[in-house]
C-alpha atoms as a PDB file:
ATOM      1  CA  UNK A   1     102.046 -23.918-158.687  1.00  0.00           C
ATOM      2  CA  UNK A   2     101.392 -27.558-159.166  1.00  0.00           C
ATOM      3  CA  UNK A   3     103.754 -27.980-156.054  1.00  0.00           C
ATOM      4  CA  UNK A   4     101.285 -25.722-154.240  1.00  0.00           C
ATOM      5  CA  UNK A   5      98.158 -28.044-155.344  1.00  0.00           C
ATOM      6  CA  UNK A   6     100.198 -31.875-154.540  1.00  0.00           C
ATOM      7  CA  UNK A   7     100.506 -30.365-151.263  1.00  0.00           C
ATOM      8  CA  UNK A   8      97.596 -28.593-150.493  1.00  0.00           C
ATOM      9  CA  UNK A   9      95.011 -29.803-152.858  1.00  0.00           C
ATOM     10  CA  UNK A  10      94.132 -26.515-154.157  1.00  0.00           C
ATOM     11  CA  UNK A  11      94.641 -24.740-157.646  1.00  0.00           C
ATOM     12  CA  UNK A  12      96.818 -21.690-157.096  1.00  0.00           C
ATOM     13  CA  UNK A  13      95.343 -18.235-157.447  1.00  0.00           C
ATOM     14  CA  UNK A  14      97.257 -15.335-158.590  1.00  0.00           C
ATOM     15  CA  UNK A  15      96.147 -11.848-157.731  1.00  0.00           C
ATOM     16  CA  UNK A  16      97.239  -7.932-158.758  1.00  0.00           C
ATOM     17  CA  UNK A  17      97.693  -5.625-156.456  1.00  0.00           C
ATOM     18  CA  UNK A  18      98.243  -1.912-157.329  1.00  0.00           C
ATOM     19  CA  UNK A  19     101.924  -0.787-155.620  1.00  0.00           C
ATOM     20  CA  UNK A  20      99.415   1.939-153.506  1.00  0.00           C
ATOM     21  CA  UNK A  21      97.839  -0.359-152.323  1.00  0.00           C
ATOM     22  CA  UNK A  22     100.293  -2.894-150.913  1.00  0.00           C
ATOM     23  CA  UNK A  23     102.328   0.718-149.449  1.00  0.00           C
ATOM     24  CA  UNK A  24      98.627   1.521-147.850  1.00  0.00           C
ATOM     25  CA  UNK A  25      98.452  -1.921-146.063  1.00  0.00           C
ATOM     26  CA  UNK A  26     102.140  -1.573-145.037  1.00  0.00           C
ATOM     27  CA  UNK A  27     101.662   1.513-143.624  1.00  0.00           C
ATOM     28  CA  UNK A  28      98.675   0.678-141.347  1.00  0.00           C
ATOM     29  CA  UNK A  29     100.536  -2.308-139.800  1.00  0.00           C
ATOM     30  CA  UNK A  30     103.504   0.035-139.590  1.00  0.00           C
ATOM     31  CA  UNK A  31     106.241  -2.156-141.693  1.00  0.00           C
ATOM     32  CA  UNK A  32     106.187   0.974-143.930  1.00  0.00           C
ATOM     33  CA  UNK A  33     109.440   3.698-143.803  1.00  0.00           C
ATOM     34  CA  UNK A  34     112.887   4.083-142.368  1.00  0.00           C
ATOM     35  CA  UNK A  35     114.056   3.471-139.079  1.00  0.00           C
ATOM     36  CA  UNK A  36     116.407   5.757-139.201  1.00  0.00           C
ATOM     37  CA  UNK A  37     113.761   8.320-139.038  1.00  0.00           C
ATOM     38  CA  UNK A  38     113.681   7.690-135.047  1.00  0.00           C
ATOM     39  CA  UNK A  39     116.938  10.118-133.600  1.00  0.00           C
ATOM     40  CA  UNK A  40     117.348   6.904-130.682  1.00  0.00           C
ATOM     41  CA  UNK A  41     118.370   4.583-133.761  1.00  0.00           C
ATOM     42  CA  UNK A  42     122.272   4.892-134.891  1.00  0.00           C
ATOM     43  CA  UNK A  43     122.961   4.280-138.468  1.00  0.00           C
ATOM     44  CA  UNK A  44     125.405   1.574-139.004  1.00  0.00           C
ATOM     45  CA  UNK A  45     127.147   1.531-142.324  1.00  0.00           C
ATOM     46  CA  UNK A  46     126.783  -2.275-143.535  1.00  0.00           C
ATOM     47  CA  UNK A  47     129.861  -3.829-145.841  1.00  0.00           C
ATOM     48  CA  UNK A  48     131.668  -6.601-146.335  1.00  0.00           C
ATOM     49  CA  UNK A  49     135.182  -6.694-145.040  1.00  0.00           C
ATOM     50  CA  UNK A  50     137.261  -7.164-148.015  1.00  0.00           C
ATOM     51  CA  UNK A  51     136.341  -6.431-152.243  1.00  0.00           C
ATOM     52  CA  UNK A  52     134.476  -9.242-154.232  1.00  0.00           C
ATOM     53  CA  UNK A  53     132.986 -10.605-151.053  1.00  0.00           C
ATOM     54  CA  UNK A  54     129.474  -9.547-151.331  1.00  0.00           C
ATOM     55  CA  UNK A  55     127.551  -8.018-154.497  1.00  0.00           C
ATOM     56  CA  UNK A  56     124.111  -6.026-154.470  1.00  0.00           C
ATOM     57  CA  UNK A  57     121.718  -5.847-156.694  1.00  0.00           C
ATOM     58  CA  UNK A  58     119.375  -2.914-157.440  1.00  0.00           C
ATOM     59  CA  UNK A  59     116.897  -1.567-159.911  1.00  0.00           C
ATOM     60  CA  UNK A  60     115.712   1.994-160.332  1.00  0.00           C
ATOM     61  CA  UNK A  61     112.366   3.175-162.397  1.00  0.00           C
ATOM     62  CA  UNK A  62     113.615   6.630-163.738  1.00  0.00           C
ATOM     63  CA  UNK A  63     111.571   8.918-166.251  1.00  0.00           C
ATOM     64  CA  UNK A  64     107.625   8.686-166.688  1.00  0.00           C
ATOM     65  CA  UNK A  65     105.261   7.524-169.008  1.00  0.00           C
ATOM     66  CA  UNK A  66     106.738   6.548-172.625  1.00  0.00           C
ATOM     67  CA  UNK A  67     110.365   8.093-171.031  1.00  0.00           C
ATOM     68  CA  UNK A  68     110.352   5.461-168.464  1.00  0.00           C
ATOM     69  CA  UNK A  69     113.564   3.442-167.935  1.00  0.00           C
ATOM     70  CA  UNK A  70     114.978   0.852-165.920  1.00  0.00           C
ATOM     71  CA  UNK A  71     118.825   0.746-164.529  1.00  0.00           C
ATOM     72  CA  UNK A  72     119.976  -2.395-163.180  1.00  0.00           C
ATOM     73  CA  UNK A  73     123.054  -2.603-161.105  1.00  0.00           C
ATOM     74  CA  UNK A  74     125.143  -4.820-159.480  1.00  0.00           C
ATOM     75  CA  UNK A  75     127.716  -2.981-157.017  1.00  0.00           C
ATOM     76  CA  UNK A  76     130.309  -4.670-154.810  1.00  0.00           C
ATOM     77  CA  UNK A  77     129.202  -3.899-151.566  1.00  0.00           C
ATOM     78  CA  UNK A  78     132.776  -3.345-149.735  1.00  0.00           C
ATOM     79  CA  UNK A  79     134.343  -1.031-152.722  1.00  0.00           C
ATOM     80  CA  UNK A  80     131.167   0.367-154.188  1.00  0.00           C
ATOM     81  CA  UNK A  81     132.700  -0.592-157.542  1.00  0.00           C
ATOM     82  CA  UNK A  82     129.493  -0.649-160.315  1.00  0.00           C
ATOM     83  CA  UNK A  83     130.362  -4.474-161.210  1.00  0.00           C
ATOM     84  CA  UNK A  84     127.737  -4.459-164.054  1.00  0.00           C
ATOM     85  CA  UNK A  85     124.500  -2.831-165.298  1.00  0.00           C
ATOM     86  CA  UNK A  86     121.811  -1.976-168.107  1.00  0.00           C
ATOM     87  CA  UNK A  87     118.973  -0.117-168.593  1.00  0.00           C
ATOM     88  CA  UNK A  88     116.246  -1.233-170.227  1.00  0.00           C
ATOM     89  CA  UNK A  89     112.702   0.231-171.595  1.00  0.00           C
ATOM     90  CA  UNK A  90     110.677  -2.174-169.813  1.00  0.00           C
ATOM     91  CA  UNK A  91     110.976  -3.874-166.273  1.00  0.00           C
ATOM     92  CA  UNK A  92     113.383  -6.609-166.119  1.00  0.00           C
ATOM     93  CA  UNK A  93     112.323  -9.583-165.520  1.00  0.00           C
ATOM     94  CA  UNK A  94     114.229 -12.813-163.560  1.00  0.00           C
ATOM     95  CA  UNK A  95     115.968 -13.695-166.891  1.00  0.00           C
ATOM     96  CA  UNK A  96     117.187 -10.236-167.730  1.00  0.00           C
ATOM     97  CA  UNK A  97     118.452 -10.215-164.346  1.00  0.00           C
ATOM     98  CA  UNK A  98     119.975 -13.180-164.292  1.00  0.00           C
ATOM     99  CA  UNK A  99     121.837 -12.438-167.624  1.00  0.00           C
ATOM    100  CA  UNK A 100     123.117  -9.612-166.296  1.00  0.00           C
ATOM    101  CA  UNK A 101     124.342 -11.833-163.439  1.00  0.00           C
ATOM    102  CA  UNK A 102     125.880 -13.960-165.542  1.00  0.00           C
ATOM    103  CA  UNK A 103     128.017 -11.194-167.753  1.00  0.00           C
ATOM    104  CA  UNK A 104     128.974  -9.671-164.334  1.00  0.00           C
ATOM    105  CA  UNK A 105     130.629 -13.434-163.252  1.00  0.00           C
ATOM    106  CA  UNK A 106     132.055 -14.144-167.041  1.00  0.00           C
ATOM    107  CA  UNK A 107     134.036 -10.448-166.400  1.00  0.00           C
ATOM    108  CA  UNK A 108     134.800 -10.795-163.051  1.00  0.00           C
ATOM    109  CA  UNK A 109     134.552 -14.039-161.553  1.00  0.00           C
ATOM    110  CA  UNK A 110     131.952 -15.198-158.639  1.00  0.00           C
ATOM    111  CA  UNK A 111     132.044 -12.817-155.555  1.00  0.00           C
END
Protein backbone atom coordinates (compact mmCIF):
# COMPACT_ATOMS: atom_id res chain seq x y z
CA UNK A 1 0.00 0.00 0.00
CA UNK A 2 2.46 2.69 0.76
CA UNK A 3 4.21 1.47 -2.54
CA UNK A 4 0.89 2.21 -4.24
CA UNK A 5 0.80 5.95 -2.69
CA UNK A 6 5.06 6.81 -3.46
CA UNK A 7 4.02 6.01 -6.84
CA UNK A 8 0.82 7.28 -7.42
CA UNK A 9 0.20 9.77 -4.75
CA UNK A 10 -2.91 8.29 -3.57
CA UNK A 11 -3.94 6.40 -0.26
CA UNK A 12 -5.00 2.89 -1.20
CA UNK A 13 -8.63 1.88 -0.92
CA UNK A 14 -9.71 -1.53 -0.14
CA UNK A 15 -13.15 -2.71 -1.10
CA UNK A 16 -15.54 -6.09 -0.42
CA UNK A 17 -17.10 -7.60 -2.89
CA UNK A 18 -19.67 -10.41 -2.30
CA UNK A 19 -18.30 -13.78 -4.42
CA UNK A 20 -22.02 -13.26 -6.44
CA UNK A 21 -21.20 -10.48 -7.33
CA UNK A 22 -17.71 -10.68 -8.81
CA UNK A 23 -19.32 -14.32 -10.68
CA UNK A 24 -22.26 -11.74 -11.96
CA UNK A 25 -19.68 -9.29 -13.51
CA UNK A 26 -17.69 -12.26 -14.91
CA UNK A 27 -20.43 -13.63 -16.45
CA UNK A 28 -21.65 -10.52 -18.37
CA UNK A 29 -18.17 -9.96 -19.91
CA UNK A 30 -18.18 -13.69 -20.55
CA UNK A 31 -14.74 -14.72 -18.60
CA UNK A 32 -17.21 -16.86 -16.56
CA UNK A 33 -17.34 -21.06 -17.17
CA UNK A 34 -15.53 -23.82 -18.95
CA UNK A 35 -14.37 -23.98 -22.30
CA UNK A 36 -14.71 -27.24 -22.54
CA UNK A 37 -18.37 -26.73 -22.60
CA UNK A 38 -17.97 -25.83 -26.52
CA UNK A 39 -17.89 -29.70 -28.42
CA UNK A 40 -15.15 -27.71 -31.17
CA UNK A 41 -12.65 -27.43 -28.07
CA UNK A 42 -10.47 -30.79 -27.34
CA UNK A 43 -9.51 -31.36 -23.82
CA UNK A 44 -5.87 -31.66 -23.37
CA UNK A 45 -4.72 -33.37 -20.24
CA UNK A 46 -1.93 -30.89 -18.77
CA UNK A 47 1.22 -32.59 -16.68
CA UNK A 48 4.52 -32.36 -16.20
CA UNK A 49 6.75 -34.89 -17.83
CA UNK A 50 8.44 -36.56 -15.05
CA UNK A 51 7.36 -36.78 -10.80
CA UNK A 52 8.44 -33.82 -8.48
CA UNK A 53 8.55 -31.46 -11.41
CA UNK A 54 5.55 -29.40 -10.85
CA UNK A 55 3.20 -29.20 -7.61
CA UNK A 56 -0.49 -27.74 -7.42
CA UNK A 57 -2.08 -26.24 -4.99
CA UNK A 58 -5.82 -26.30 -4.19
CA UNK A 59 -8.38 -25.47 -1.58
CA UNK A 60 -11.91 -26.79 -1.26
CA UNK A 61 -14.87 -25.14 1.05
CA UNK A 62 -16.80 -28.39 2.05
CA UNK A 63 -19.83 -28.49 4.61
CA UNK A 64 -22.08 -25.32 5.45
CA UNK A 65 -22.60 -23.02 8.05
CA UNK A 66 -20.87 -23.99 11.56
CA UNK A 67 -19.86 -27.59 9.53
CA UNK A 68 -17.84 -25.66 7.14
CA UNK A 69 -14.27 -26.87 6.42
CA UNK A 70 -11.39 -26.15 4.43
CA UNK A 71 -8.95 -28.93 2.68
CA UNK A 72 -5.78 -27.74 1.42
CA UNK A 73 -3.75 -29.78 -0.93
CA UNK A 74 -0.73 -29.86 -2.62
CA UNK A 75 -0.62 -32.72 -5.42
CA UNK A 76 2.28 -33.45 -7.77
CA UNK A 77 0.95 -32.69 -10.93
CA UNK A 78 2.69 -35.61 -13.13
CA UNK A 79 1.88 -38.60 -10.46
CA UNK A 80 -1.16 -37.14 -8.77
CA UNK A 81 0.59 -38.13 -5.53
CA UNK A 82 -1.31 -35.91 -2.46
CA UNK A 83 2.24 -34.34 -1.43
CA UNK A 84 0.65 -32.62 1.65
CA UNK A 85 -2.62 -31.24 3.11
CA UNK A 86 -4.91 -29.99 6.11
CA UNK A 87 -8.12 -28.97 6.76
CA UNK A 88 -8.91 -26.35 8.71
CA UNK A 89 -12.23 -24.64 10.33
CA UNK A 90 -11.61 -21.38 8.90
CA UNK A 91 -10.14 -20.16 5.46
CA UNK A 92 -6.50 -20.34 5.24
CA UNK A 93 -4.83 -17.61 4.92
CA UNK A 94 -1.14 -16.89 2.98
CA UNK A 95 0.67 -18.08 6.18
CA UNK A 96 -1.28 -21.26 6.68
CA UNK A 97 -0.56 -21.87 3.20
CA UNK A 98 2.71 -21.23 3.17
CA UNK A 99 3.32 -23.52 6.25
CA UNK A 100 1.87 -26.11 4.64
CA UNK A 101 4.34 -25.37 1.82
CA UNK A 102 6.99 -25.50 3.88
CA UNK A 103 6.16 -29.12 5.70
CA UNK A 104 5.51 -30.42 2.12
CA UNK A 105 9.48 -29.27 1.11
CA UNK A 106 10.97 -30.38 4.78
CA UNK A 107 9.28 -34.12 3.73
CA UNK A 108 9.98 -34.12 0.35
CA UNK A 109 12.35 -31.76 -0.92
CA UNK A 110 11.62 -28.69 -3.49
CA UNK A 111 9.77 -29.88 -6.71
Amino acid sequence: MEQYKKETGKNFKTIRLARSTIIEWLVKLKLNGSPYKNKKFRYKRFEKGSADRLWQMDIKQKGSGEDKKYVALIVDDHSRLIIGGRVYDRAPNSLDTACLLSEAIRKFGRP
